[in-house]
PDB file of N, CA and C in Angstrom:
ATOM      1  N   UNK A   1     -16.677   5.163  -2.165  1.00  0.00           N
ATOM      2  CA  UNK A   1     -15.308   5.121  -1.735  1.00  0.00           C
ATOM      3  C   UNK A   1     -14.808   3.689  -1.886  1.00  0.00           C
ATOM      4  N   UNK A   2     -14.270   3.715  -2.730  1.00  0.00           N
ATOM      5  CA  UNK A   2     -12.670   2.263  -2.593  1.00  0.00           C
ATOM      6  C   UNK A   2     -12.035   1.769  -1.706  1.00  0.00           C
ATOM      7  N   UNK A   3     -11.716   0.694  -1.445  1.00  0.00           N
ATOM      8  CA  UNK A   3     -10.601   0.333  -0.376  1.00  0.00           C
ATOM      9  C   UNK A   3      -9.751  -0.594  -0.805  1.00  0.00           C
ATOM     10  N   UNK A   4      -8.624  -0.818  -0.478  1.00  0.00           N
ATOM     11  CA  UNK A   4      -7.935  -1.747  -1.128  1.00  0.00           C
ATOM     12  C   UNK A   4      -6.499  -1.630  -0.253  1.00  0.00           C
ATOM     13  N   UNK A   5      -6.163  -2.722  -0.499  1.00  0.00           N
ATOM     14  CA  UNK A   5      -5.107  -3.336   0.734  1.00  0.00           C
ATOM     15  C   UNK A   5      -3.617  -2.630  -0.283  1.00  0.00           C
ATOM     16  N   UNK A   6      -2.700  -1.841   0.518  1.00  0.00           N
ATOM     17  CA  UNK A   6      -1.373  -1.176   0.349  1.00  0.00           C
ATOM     18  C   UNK A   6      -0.364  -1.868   1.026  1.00  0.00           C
ATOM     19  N   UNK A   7       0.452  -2.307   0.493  1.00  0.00           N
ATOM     20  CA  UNK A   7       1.907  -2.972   0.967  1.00  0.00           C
ATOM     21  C   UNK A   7       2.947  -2.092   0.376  1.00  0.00           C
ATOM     22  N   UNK A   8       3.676  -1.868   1.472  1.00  0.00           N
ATOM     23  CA  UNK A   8       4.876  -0.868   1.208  1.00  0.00           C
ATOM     24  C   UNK A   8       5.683  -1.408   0.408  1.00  0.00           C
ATOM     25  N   UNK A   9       5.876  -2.837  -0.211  1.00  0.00           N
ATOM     26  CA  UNK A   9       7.117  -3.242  -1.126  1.00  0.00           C
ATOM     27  C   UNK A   9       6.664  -3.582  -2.333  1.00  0.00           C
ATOM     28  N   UNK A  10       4.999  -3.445  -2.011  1.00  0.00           N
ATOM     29  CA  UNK A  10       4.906  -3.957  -3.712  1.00  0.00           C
ATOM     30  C   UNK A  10       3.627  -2.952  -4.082  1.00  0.00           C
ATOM     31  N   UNK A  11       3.217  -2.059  -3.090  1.00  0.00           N
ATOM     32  CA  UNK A  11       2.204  -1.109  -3.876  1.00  0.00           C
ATOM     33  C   UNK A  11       0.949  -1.654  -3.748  1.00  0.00           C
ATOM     34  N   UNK A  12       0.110  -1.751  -4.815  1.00  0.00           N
ATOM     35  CA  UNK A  12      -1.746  -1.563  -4.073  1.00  0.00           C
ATOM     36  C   UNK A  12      -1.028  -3.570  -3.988  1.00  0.00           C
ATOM     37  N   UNK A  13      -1.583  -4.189  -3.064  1.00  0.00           N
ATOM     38  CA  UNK A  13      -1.259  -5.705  -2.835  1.00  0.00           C
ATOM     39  C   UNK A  13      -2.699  -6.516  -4.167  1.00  0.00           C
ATOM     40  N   UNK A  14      -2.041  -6.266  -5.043  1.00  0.00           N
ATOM     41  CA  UNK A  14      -3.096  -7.252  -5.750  1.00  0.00           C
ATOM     42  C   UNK A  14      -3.392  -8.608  -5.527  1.00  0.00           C
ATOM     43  N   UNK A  15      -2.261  -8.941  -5.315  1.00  0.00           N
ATOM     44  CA  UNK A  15      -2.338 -10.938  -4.370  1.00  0.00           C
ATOM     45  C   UNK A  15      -3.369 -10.670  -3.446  1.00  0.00           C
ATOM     46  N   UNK A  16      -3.482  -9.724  -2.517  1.00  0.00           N
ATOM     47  CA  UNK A  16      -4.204  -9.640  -1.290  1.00  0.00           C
ATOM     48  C   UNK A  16      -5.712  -9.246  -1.675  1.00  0.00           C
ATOM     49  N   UNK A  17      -6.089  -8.762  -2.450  1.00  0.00           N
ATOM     50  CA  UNK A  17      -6.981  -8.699  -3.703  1.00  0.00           C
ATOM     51  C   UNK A  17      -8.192  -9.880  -3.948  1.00  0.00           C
ATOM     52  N   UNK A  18      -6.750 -10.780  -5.086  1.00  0.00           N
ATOM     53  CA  UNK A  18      -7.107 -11.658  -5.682  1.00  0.00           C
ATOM     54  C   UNK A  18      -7.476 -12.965  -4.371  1.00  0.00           C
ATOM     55  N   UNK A  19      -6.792 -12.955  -3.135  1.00  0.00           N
ATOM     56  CA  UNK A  19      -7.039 -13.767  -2.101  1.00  0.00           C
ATOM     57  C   UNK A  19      -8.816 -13.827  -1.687  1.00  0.00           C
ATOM     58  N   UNK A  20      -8.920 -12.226  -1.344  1.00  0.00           N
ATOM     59  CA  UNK A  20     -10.218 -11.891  -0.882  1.00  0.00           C
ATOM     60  C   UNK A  20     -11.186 -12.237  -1.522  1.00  0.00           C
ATOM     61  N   UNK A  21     -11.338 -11.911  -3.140  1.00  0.00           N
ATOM     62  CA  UNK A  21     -12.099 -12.194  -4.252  1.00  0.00           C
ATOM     63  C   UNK A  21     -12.232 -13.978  -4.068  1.00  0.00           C
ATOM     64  N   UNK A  22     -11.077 -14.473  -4.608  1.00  0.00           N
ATOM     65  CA  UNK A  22     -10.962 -16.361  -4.162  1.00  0.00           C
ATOM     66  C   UNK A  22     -11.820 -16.719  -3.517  1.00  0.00           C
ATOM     67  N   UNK A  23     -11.889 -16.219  -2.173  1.00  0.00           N
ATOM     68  CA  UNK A  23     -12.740 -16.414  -1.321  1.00  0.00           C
ATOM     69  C   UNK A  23     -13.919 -16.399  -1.537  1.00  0.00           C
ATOM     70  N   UNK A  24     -14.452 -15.207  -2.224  1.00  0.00           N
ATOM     71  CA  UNK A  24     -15.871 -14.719  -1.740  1.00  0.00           C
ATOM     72  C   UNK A  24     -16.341 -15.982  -3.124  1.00  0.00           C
ATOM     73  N   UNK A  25     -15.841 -16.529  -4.383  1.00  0.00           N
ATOM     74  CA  UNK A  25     -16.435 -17.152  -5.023  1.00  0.00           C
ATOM     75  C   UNK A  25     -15.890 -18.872  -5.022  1.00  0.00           C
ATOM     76  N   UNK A  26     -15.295 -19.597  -3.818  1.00  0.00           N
ATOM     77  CA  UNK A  26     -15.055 -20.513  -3.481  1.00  0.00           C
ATOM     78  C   UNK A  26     -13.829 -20.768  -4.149  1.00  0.00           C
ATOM     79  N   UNK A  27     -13.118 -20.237  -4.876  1.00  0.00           N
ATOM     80  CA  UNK A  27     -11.874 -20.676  -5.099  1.00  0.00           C
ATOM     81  C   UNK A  27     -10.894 -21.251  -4.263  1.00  0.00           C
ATOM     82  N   UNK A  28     -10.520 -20.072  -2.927  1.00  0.00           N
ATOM     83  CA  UNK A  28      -9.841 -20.205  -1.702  1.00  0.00           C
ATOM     84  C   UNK A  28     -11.171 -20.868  -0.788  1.00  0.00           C
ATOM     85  N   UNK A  29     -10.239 -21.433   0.249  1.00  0.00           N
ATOM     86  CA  UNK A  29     -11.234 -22.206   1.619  1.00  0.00           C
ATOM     87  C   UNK A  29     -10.345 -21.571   2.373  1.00  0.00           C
ATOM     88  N   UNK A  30     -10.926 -20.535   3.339  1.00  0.00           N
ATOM     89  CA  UNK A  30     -10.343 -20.516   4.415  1.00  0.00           C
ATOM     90  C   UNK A  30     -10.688 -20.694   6.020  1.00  0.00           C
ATOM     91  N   UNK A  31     -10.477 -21.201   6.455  1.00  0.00           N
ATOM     92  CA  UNK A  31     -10.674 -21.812   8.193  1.00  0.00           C
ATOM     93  C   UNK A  31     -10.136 -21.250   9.358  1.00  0.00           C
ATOM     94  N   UNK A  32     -10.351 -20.144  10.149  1.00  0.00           N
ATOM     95  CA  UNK A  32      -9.454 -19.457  10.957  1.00  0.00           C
ATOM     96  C   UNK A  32      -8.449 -19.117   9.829  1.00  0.00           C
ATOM     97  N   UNK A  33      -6.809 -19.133  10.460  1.00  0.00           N
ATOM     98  CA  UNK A  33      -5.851 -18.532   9.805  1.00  0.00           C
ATOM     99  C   UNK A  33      -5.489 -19.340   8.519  1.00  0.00           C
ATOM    100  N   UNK A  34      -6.107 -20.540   8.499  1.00  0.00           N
ATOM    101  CA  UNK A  34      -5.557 -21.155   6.816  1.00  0.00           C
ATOM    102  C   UNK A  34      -6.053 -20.937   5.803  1.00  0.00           C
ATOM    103  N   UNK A  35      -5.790 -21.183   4.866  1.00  0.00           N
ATOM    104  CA  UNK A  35      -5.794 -20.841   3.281  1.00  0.00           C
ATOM    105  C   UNK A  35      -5.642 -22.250   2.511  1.00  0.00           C
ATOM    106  N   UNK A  36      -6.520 -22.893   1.993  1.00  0.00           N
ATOM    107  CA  UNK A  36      -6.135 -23.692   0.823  1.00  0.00           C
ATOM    108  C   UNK A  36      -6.765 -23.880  -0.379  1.00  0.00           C
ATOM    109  N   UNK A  37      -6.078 -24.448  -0.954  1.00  0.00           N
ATOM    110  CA  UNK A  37      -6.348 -24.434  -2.686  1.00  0.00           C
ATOM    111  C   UNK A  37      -5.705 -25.367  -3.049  1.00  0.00           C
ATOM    112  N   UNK A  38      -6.662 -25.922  -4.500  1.00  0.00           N
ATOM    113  CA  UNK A  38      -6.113 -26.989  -5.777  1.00  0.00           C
ATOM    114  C   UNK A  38      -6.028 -26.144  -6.625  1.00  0.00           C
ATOM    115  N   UNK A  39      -6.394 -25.469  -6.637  1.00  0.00           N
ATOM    116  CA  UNK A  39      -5.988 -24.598  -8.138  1.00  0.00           C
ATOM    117  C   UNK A  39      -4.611 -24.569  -8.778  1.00  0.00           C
ATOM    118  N   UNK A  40      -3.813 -24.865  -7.868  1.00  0.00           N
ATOM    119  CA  UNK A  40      -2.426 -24.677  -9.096  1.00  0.00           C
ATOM    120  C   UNK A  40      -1.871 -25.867  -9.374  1.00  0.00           C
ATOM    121  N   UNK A  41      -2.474 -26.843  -9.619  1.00  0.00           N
ATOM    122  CA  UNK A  41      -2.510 -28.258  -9.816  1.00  0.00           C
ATOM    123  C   UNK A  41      -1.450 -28.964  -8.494  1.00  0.00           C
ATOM    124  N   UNK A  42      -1.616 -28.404  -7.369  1.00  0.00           N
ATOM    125  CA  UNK A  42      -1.120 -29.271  -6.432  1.00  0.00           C
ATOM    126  C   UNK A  42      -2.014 -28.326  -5.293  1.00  0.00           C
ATOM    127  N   UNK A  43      -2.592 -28.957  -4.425  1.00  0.00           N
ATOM    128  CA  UNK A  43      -2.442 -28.652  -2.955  1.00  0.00           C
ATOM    129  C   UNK A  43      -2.054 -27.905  -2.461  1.00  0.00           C
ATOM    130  N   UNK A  44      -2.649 -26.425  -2.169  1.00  0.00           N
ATOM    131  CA  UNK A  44      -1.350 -25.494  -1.151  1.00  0.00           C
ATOM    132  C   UNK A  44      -2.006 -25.302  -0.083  1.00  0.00           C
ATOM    133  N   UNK A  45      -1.388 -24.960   0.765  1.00  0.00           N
ATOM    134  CA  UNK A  45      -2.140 -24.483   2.119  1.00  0.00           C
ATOM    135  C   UNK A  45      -1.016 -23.840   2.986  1.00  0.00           C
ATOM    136  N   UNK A  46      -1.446 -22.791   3.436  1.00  0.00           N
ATOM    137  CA  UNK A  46      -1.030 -21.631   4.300  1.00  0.00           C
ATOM    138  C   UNK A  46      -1.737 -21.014   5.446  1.00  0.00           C
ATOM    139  N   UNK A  47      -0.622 -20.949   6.101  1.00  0.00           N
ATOM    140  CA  UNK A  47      -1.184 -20.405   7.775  1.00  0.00           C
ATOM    141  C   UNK A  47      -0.587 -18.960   7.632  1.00  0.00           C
ATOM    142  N   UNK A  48      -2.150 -18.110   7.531  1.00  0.00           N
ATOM    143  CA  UNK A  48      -2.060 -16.449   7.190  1.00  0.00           C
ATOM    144  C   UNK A  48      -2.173 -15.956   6.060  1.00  0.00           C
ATOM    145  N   UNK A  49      -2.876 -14.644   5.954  1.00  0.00           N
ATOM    146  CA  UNK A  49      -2.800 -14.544   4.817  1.00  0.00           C
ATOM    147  C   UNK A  49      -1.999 -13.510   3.931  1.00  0.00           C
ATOM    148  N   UNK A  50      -0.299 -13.271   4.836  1.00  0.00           N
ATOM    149  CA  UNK A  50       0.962 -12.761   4.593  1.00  0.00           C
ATOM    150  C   UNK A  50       1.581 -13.680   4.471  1.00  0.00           C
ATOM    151  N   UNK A  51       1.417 -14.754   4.343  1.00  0.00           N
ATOM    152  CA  UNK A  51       2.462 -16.507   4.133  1.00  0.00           C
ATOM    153  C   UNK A  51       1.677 -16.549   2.453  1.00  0.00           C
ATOM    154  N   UNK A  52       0.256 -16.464   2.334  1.00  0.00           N
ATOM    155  CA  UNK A  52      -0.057 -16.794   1.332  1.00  0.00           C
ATOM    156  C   UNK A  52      -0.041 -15.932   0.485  1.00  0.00           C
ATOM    157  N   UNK A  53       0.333 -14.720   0.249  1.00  0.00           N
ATOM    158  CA  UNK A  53       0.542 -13.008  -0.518  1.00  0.00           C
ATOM    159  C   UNK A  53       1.943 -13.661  -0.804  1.00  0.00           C
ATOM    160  N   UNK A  54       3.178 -13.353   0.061  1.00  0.00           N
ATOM    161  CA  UNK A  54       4.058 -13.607  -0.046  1.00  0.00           C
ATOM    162  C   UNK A  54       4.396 -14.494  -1.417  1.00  0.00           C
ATOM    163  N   UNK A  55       3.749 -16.184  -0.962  1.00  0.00           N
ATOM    164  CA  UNK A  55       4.333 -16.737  -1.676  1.00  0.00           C
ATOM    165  C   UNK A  55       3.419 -17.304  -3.057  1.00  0.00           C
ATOM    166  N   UNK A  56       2.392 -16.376  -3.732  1.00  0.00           N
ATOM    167  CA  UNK A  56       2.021 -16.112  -4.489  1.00  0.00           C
ATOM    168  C   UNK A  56       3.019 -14.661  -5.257  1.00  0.00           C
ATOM    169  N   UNK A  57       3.352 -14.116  -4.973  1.00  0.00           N
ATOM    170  CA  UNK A  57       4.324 -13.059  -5.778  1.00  0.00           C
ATOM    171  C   UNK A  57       5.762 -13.592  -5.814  1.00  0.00           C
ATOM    172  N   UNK A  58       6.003 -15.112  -4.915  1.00  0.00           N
ATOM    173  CA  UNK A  58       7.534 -15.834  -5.513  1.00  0.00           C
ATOM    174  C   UNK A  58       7.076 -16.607  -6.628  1.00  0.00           C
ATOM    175  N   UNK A  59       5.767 -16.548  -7.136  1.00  0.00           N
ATOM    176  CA  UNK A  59       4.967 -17.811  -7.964  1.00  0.00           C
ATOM    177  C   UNK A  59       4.495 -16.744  -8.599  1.00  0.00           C
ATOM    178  N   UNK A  60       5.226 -16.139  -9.767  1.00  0.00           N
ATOM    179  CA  UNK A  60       4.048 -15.031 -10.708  1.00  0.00           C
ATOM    180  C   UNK A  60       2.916 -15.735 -11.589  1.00  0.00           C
ATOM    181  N   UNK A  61       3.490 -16.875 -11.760  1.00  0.00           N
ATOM    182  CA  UNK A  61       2.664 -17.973 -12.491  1.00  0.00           C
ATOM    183  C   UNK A  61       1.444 -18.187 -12.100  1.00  0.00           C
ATOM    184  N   UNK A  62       1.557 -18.563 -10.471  1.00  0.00           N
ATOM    185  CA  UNK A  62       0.595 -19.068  -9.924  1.00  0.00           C
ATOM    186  C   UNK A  62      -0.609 -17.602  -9.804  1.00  0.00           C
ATOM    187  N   UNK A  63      -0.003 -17.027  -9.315  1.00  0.00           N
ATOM    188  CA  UNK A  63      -0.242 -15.304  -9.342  1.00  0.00           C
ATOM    189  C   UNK A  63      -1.552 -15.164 -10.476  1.00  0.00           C
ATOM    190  N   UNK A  64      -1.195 -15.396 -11.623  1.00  0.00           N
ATOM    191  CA  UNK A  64      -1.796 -15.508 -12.998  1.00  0.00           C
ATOM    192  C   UNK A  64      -2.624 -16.043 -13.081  1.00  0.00           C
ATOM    193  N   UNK A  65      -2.575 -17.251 -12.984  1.00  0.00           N
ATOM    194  CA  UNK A  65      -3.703 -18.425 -12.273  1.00  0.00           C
ATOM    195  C   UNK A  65      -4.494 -18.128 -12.199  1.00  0.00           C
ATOM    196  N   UNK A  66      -4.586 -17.220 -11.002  1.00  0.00           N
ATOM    197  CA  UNK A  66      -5.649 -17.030  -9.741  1.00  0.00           C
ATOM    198  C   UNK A  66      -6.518 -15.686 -10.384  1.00  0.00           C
ATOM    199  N   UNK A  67      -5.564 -15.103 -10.475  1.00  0.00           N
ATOM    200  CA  UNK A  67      -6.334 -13.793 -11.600  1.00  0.00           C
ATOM    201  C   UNK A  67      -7.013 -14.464 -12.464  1.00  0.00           C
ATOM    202  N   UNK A  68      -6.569 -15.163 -13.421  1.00  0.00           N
ATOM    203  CA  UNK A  68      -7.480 -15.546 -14.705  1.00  0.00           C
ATOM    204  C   UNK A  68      -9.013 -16.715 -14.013  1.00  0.00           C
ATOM    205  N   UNK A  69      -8.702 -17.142 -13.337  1.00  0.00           N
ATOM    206  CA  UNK A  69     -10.059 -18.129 -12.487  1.00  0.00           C
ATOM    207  C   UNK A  69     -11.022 -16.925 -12.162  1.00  0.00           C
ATOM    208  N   UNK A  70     -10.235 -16.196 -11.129  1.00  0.00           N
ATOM    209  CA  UNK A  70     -11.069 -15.009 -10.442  1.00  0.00           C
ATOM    210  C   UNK A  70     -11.720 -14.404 -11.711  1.00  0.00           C
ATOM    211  N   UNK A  71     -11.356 -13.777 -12.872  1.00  0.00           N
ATOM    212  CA  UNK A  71     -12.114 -12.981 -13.539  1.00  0.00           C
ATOM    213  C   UNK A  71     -13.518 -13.795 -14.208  1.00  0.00           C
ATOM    214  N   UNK A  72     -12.564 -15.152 -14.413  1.00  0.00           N
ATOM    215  CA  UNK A  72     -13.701 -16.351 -14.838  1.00  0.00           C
ATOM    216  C   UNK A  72     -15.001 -16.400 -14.438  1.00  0.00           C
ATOM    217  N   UNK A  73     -15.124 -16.395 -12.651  1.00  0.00           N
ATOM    218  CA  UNK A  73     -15.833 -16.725 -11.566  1.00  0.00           C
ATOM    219  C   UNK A  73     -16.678 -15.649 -12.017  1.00  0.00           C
ATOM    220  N   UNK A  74     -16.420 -14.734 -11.912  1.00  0.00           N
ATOM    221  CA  UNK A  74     -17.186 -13.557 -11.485  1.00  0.00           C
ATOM    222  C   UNK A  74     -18.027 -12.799 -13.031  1.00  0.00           C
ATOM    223  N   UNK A  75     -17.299 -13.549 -14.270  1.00  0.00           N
ATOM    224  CA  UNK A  75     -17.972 -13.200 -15.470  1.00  0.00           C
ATOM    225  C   UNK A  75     -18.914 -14.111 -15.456  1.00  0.00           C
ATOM    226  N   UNK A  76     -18.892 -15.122 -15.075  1.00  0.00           N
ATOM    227  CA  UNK A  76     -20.171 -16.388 -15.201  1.00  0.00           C
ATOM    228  C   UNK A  76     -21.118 -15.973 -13.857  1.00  0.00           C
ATOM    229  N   UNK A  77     -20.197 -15.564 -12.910  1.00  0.00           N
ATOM    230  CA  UNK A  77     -21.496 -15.087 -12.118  1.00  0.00           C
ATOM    231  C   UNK A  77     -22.827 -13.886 -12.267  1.00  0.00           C
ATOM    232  N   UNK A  78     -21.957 -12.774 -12.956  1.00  0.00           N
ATOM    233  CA  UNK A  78     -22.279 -11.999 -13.392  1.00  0.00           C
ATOM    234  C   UNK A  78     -23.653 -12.305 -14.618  1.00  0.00           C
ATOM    235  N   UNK A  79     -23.309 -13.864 -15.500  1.00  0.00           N
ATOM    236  CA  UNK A  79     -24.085 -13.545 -16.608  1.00  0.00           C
ATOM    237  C   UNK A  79     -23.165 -13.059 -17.782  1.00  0.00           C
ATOM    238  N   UNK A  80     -23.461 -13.958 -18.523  1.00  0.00           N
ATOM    239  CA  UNK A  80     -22.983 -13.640 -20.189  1.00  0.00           C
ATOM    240  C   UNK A  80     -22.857 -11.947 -20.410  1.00  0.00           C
ATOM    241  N   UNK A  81     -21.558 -11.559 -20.637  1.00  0.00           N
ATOM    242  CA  UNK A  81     -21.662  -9.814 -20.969  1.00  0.00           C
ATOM    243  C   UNK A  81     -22.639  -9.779 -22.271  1.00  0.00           C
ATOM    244  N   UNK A  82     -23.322  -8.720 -22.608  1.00  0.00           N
ATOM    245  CA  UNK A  82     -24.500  -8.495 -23.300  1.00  0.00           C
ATOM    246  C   UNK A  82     -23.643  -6.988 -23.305  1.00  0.00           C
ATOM    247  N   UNK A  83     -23.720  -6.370 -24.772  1.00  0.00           N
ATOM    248  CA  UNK A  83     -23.643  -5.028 -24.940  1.00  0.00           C
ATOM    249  C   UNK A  83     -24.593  -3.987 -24.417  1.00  0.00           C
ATOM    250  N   UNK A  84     -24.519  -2.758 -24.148  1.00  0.00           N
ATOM    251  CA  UNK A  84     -25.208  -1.680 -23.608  1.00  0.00           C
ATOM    252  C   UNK A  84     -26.336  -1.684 -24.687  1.00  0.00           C
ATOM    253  N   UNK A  85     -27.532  -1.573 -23.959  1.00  0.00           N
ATOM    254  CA  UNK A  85     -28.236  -1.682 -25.197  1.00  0.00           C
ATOM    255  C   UNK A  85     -28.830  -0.102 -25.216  1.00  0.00           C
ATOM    256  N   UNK A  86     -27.910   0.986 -24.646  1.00  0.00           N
ATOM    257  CA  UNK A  86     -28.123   2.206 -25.031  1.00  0.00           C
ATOM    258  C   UNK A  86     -27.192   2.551 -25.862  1.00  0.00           C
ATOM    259  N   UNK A  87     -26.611   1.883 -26.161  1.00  0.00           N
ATOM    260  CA  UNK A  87     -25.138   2.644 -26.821  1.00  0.00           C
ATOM    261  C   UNK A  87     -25.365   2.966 -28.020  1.00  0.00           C
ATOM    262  N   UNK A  88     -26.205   2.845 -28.628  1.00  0.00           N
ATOM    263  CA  UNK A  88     -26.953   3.465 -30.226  1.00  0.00           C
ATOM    264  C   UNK A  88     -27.833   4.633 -29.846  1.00  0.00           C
ATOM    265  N   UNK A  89     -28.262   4.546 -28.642  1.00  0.00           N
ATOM    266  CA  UNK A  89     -29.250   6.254 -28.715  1.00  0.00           C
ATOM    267  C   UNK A  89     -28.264   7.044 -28.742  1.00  0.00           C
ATOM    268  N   UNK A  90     -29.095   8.103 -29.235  1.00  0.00           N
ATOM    269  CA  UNK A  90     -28.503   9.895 -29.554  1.00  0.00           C
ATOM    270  C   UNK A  90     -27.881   9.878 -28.813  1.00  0.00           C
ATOM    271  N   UNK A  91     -26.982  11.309 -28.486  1.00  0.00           N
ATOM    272  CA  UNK A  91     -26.412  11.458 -27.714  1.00  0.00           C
ATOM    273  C   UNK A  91     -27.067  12.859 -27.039  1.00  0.00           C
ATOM    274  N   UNK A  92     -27.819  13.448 -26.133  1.00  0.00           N
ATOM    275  CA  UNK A  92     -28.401  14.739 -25.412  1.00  0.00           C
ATOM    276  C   UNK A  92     -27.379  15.508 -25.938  1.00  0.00           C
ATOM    277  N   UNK A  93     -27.445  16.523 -26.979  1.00  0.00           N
ATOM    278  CA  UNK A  93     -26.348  17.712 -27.201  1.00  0.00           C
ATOM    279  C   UNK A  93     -26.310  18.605 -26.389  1.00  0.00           C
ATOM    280  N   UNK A  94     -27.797  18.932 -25.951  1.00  0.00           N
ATOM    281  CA  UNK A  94     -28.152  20.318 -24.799  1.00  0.00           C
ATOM    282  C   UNK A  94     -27.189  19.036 -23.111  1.00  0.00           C
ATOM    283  N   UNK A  95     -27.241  18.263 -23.097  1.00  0.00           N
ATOM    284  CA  UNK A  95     -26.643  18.170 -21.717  1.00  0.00           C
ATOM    285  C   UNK A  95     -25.226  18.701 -22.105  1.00  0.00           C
ATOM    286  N   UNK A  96     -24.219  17.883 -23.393  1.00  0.00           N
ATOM    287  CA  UNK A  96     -23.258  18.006 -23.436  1.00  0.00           C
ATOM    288  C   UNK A  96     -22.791  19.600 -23.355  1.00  0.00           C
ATOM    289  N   UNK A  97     -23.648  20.553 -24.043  1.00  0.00           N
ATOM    290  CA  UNK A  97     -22.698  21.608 -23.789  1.00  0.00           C
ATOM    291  C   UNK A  97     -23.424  22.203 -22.352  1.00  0.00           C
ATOM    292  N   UNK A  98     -24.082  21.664 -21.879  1.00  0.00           N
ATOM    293  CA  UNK A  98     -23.991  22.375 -20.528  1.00  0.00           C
ATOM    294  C   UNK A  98     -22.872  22.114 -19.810  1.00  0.00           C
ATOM    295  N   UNK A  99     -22.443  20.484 -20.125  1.00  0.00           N
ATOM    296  CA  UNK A  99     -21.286  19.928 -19.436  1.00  0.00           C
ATOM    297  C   UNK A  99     -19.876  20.686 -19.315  1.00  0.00           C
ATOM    298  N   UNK A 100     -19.438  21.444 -20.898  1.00  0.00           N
ATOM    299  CA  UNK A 100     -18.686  21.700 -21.448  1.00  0.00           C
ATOM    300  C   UNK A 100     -18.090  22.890 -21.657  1.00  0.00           C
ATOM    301  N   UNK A 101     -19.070  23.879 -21.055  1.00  0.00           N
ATOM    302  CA  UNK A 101     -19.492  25.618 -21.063  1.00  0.00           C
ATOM    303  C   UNK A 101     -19.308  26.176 -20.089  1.00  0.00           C
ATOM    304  N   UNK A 102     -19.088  27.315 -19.843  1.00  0.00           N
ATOM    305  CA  UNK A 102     -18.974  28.516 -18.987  1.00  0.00           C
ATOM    306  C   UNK A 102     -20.481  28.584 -18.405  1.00  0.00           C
ATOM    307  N   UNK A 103     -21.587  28.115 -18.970  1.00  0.00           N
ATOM    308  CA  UNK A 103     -22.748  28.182 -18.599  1.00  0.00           C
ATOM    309  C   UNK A 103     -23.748  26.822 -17.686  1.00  0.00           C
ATOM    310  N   UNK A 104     -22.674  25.485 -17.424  1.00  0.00           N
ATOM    311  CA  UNK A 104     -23.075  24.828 -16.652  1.00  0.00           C
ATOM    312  C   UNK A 104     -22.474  25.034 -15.598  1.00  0.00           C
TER     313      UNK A 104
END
């Protein structure tokens, strides 16, 4: 099961998202209710983290930013992507039409 933060004016809150993520790979510092960051080549800091949603979606730029770091973070954490190294075996025909049939 999924979870993910819903704001009635803007739909699934991806800022609120990209905040949480920040966090978990040191991008964002947060201390009780503040929030700060160098990342957008100045200093920000915010008390809450509806001050800092907010004024990341008046900043689509900054918005962008934070997405493109975040995916950064987490591909280097992850490890160099490496292709499936199943993706050349056969493919099971007997699973597929069980999948596919009146008889699975």
């Amino acid at each position: 099961m999924g979870e993910f933060y819903f704001d009635n004016r803007y739909g699934i809150d991806t800022a609120r998202e990209l905040i949480d993520l920040s966090i978990d790979v040191d991008l964002i510092k947060k201390g009780g209710a503040w929030y700060t960051s160098d990342l957008f080549g100045e200093s920000v800091r915010f008390q809450g983290v509806d001050n800092f949603t907010a004024w990341l979606y008046e900043h689509p730029e900054c918005l962008s930013v934070l997405e493109k770091a975040v995916m950064t973070k987490y591909m280097n954490k992850a490890g160099e992507v490496k292709p499936d190294a199943d993706i050349d075996e056969p493919i099971d025909e007997d699973y597929n039409q069980t999948m596919f049939t009146d008889e699975g």
